[in-house]
N, C-alpha and C. Protein backbone atom coordinates (compact mmCIF):
# COMPACT_ATOMS: atom_id res chain seq x y z
N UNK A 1 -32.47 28.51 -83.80
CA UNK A 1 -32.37 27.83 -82.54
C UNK A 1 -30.89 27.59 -82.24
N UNK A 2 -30.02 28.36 -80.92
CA UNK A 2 -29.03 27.67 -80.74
C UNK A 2 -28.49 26.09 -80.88
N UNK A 3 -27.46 26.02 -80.88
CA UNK A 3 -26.68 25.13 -80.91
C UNK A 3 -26.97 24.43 -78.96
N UNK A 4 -26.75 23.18 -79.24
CA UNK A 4 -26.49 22.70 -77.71
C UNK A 4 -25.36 21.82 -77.65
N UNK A 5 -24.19 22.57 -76.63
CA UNK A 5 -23.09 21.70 -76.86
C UNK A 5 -23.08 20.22 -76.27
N UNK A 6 -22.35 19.49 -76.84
CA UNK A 6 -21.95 17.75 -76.65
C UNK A 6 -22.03 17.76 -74.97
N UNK A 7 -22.64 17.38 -74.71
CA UNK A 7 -21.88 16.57 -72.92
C UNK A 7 -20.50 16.62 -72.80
N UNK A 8 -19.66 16.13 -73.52
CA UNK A 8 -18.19 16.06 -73.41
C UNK A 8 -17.32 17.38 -73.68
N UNK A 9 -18.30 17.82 -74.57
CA UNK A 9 -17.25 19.67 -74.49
C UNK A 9 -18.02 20.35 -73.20
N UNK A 10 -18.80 20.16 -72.73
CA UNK A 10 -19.32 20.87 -71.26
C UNK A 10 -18.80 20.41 -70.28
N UNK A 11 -18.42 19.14 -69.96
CA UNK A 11 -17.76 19.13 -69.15
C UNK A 11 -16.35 19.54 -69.19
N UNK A 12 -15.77 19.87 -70.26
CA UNK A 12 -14.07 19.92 -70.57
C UNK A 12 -13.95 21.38 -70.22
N UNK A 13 -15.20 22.05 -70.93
CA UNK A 13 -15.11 23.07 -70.11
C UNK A 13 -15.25 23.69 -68.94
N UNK A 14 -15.92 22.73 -67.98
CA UNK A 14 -16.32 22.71 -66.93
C UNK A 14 -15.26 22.83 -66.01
N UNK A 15 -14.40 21.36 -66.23
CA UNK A 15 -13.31 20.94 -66.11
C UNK A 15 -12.13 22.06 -65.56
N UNK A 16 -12.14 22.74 -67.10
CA UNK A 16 -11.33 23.85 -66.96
C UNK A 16 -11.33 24.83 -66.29
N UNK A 17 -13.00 25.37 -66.44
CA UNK A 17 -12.77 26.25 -65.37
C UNK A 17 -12.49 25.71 -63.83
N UNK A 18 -12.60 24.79 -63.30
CA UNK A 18 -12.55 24.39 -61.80
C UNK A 18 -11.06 24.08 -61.66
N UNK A 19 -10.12 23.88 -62.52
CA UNK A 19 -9.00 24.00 -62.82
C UNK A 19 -8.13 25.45 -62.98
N UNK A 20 -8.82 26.48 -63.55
CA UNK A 20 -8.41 27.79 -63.56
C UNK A 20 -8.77 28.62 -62.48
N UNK A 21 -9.88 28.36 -61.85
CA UNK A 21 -10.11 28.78 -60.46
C UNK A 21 -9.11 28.26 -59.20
N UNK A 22 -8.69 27.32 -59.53
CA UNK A 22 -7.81 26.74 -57.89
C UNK A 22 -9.06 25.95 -57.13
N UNK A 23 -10.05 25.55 -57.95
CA UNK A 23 -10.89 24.59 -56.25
C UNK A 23 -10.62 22.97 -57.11
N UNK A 24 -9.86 22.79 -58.14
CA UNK A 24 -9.51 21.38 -58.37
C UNK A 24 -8.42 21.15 -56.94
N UNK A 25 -7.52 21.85 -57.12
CA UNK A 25 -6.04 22.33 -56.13
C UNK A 25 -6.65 22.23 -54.85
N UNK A 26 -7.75 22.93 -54.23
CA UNK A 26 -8.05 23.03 -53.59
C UNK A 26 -8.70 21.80 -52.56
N UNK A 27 -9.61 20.71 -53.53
CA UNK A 27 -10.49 19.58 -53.22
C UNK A 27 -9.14 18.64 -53.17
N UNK A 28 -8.18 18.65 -53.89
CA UNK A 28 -7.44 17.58 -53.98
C UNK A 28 -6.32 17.57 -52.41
N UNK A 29 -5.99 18.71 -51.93
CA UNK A 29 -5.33 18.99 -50.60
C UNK A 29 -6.26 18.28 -50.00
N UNK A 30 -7.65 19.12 -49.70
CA UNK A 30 -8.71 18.69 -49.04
C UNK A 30 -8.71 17.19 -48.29
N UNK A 31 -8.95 16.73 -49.86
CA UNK A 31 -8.82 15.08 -50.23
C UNK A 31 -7.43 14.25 -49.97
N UNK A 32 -6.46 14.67 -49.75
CA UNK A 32 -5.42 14.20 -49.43
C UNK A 32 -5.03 14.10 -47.59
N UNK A 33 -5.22 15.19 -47.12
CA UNK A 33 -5.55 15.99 -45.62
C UNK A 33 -6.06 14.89 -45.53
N UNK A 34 -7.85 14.46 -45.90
CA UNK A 34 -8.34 13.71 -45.18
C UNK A 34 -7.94 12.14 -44.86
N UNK A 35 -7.22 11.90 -46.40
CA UNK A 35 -6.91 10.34 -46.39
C UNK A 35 -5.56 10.44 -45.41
N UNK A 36 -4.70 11.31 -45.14
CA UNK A 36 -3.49 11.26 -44.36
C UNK A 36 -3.92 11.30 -42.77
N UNK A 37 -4.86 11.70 -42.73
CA UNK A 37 -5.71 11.54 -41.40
C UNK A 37 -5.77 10.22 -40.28
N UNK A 38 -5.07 10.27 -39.39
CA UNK A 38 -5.29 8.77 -38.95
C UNK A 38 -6.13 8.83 -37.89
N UNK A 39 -7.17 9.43 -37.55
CA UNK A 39 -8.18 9.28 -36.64
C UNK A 39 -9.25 10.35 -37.83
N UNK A 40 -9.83 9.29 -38.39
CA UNK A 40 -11.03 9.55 -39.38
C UNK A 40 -12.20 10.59 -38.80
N UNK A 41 -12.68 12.02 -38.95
CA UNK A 41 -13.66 12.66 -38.82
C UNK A 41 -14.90 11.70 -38.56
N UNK A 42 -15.67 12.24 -37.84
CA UNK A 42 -17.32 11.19 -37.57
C UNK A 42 -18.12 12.62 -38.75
N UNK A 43 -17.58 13.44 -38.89
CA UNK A 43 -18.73 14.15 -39.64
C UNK A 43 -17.45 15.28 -40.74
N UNK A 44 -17.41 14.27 -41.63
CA UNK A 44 -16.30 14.89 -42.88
C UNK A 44 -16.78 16.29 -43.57
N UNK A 45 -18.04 16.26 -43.57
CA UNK A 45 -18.59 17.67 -44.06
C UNK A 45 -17.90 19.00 -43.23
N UNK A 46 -18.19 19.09 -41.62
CA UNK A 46 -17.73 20.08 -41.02
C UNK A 46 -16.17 20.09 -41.16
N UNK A 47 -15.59 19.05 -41.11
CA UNK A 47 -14.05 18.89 -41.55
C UNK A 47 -13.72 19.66 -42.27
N UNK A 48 -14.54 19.48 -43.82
CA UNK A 48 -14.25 19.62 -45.03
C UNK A 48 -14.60 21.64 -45.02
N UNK A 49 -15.64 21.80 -44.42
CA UNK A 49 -15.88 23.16 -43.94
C UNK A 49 -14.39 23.92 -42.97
N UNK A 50 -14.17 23.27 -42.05
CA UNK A 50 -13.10 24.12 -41.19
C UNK A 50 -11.43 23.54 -41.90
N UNK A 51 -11.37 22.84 -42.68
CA UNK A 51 -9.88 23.31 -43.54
C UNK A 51 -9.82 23.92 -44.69
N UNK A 52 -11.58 23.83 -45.66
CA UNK A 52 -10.95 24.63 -46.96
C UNK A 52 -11.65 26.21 -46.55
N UNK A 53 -12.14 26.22 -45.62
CA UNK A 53 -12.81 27.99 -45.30
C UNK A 53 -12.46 28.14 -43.95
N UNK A 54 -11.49 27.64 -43.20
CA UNK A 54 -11.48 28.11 -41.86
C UNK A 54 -12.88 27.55 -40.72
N UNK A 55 -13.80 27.69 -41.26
CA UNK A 55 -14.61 26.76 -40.41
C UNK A 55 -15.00 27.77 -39.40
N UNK A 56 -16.28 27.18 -38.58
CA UNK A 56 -16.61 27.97 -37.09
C UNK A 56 -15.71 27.06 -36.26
N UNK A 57 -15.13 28.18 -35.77
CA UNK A 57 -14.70 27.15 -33.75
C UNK A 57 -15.76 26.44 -33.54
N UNK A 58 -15.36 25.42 -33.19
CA UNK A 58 -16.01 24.55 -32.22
C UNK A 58 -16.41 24.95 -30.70
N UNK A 59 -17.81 24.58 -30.02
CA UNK A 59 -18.40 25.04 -28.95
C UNK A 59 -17.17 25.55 -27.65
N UNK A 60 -16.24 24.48 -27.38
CA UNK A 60 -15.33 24.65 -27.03
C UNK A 60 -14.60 25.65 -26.62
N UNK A 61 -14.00 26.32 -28.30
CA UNK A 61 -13.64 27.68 -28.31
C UNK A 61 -14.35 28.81 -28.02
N UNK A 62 -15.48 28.41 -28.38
CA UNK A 62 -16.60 29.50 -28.32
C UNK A 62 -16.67 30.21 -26.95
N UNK A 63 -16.54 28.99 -25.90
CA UNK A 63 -16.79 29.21 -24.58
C UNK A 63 -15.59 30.23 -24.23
N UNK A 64 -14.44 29.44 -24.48
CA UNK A 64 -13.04 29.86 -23.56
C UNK A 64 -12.91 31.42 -24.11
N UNK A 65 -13.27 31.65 -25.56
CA UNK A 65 -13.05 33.35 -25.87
C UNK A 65 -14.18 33.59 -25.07
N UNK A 66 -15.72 33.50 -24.94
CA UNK A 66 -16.67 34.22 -24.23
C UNK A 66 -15.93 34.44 -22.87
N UNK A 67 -15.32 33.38 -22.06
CA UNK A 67 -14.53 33.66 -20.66
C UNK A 67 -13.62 34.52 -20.83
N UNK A 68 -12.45 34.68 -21.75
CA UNK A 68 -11.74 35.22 -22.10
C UNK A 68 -12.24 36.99 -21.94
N UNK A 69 -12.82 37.16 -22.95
CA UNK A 69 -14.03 38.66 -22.88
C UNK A 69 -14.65 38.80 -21.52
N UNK A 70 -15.15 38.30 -20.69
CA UNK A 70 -15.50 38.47 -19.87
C UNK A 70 -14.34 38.88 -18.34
N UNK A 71 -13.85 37.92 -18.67
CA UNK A 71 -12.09 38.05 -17.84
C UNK A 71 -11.83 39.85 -18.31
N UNK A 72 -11.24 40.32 -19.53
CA UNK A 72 -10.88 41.01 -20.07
C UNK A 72 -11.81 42.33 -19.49
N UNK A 73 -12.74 42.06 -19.93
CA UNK A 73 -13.80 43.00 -19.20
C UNK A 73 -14.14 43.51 -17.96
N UNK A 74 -13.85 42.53 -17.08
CA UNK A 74 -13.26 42.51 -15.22
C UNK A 74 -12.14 43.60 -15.28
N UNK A 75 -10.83 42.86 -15.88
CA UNK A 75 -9.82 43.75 -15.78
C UNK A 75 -9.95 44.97 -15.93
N UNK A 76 -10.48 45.31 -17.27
CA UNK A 76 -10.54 47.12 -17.56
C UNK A 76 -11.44 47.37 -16.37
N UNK A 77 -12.74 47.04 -16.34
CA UNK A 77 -13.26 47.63 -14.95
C UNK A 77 -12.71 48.27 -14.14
N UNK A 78 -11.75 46.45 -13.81
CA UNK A 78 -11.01 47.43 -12.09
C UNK A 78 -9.87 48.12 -12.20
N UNK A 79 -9.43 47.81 -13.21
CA UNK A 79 -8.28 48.92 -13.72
C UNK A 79 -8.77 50.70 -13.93
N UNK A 80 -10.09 51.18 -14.50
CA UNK A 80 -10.53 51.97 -14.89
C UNK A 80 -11.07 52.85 -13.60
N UNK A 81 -11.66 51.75 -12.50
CA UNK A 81 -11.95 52.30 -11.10
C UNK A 81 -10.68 52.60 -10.32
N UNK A 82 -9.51 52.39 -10.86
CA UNK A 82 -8.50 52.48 -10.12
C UNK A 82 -7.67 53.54 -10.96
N UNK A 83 -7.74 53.68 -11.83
CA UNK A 83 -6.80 54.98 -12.74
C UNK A 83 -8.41 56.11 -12.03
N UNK A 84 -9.52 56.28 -11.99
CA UNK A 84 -10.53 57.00 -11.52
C UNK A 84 -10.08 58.00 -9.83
N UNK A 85 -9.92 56.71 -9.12
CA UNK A 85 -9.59 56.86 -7.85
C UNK A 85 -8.06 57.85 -8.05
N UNK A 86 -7.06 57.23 -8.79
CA UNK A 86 -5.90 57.94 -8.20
C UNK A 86 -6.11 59.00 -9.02
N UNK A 87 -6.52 59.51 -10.01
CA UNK A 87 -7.04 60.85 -10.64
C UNK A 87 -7.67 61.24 -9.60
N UNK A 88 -8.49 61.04 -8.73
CA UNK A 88 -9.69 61.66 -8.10
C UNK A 88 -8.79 62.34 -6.84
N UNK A 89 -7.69 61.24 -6.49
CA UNK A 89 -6.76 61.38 -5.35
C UNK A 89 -5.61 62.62 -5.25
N UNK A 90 -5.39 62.84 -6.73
CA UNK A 90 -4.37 63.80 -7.51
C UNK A 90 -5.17 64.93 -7.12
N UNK A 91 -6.52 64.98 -7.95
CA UNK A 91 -6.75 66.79 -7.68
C UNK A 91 -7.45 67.06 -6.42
N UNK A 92 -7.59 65.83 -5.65
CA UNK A 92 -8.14 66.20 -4.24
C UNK A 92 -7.03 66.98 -3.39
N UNK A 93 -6.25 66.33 -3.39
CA UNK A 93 -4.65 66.94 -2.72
C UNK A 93 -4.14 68.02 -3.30
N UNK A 94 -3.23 68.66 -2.35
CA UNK A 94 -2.92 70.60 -2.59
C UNK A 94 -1.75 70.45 -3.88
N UNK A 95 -2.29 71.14 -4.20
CA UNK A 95 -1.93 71.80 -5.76
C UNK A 95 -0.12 71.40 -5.58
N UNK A 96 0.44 72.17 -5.06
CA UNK A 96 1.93 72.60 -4.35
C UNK A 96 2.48 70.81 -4.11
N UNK A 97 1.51 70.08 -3.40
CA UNK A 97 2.06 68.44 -3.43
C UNK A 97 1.91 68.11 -4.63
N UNK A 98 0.91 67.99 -5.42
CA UNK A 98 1.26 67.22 -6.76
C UNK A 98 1.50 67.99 -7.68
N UNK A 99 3.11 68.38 -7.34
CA UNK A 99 3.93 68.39 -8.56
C UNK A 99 4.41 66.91 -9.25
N UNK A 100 4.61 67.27 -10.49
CA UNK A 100 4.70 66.30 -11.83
C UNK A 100 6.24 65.65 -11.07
N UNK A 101 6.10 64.51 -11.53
CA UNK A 101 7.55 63.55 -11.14
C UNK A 101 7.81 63.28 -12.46
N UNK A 102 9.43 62.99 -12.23
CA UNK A 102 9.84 62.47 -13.59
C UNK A 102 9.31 60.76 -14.60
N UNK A 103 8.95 60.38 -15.02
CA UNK A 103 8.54 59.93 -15.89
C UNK A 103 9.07 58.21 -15.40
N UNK A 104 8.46 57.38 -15.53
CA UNK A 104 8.73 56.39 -14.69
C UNK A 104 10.46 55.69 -14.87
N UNK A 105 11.11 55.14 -14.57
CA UNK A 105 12.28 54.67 -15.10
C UNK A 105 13.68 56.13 -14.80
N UNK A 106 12.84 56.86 -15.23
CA UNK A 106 14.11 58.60 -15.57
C UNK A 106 14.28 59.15 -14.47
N UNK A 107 15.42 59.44 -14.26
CA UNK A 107 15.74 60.34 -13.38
C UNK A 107 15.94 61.64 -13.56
N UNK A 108 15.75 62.45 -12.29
CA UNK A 108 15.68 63.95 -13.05
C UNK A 108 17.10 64.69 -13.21
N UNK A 109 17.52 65.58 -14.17
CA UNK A 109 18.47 65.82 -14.27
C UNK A 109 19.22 66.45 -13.59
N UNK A 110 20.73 66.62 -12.93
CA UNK A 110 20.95 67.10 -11.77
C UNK A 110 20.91 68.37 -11.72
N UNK A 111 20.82 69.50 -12.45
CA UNK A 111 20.38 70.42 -12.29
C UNK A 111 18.95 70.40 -12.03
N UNK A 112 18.40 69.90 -12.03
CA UNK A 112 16.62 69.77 -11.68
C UNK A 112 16.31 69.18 -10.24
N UNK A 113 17.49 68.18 -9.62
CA UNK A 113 17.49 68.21 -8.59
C UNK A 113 18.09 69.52 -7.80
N UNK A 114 18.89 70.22 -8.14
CA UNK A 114 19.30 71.22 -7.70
C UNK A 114 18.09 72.47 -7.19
N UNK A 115 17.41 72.31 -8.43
CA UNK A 115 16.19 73.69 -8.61
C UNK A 115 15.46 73.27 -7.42
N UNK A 116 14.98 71.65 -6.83
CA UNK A 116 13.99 71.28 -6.03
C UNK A 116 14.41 71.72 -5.23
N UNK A 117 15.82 71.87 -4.67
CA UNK A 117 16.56 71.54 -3.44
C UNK A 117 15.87 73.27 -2.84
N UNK A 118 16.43 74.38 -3.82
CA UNK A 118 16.36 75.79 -3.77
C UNK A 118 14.85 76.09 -3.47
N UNK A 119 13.87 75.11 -3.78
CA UNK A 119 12.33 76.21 -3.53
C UNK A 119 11.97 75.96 -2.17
């Protein structure tokens, strides 16, 4: 029949490991955070959830990213109906007008203005 260790060597070892892991380190921030706190949590559990794991956002946040995405989602829309349109506008029009322009910001080089001048 095994041996059953003492209460006092189980916990020492216990001890240790929660010490060699980092969640002694961990509870004691925790625990410090909270007592430095000068407007006390009404519900220390979720506290204790959103500083040692990051936590869920609160309803709050939840909302303003859902608006956020939704905003975001508007934009590409009308952005996407509008890069559509001026594509659609490009190959509707004669070949000979939409020639390529130089690149936004650049100017074309003066021999390249020269070549336009000649056709």
């Amino acid at each position: 029949m095994p041996e059953t260790k003492k209460p006092e060597v189980k916990r020492e070892e216990y001890r240790k490991y929660l010490d060699s892991a980092g969640i002694l380190d961990e509870l004691t921030k925790f625990l410090v955070t909270l007592y430095e706190e000068p407007d006390k949590p009404q519900d220390a559990v979720s506290y204790m959830k959103k500083l040692l794991c990051g936590g869920e956002p609160d309803a709050a946040e939840v909302e303003n990213m859902k608006n956020e995405i939704e905003q975001l989602r508007n934009q590409v829309e009308e952005l996407t109906k509008r890069a559509e349109a001026a594509e659609a506008k490009l190959t509707s029009s004669d070949p000979a007008e939409a020639k390529p322009s130089a690149p936004e910001g650049k100017e074309p080089k003066p021999e390249e203005k020269t070549e336009e001048k000649k056709e």
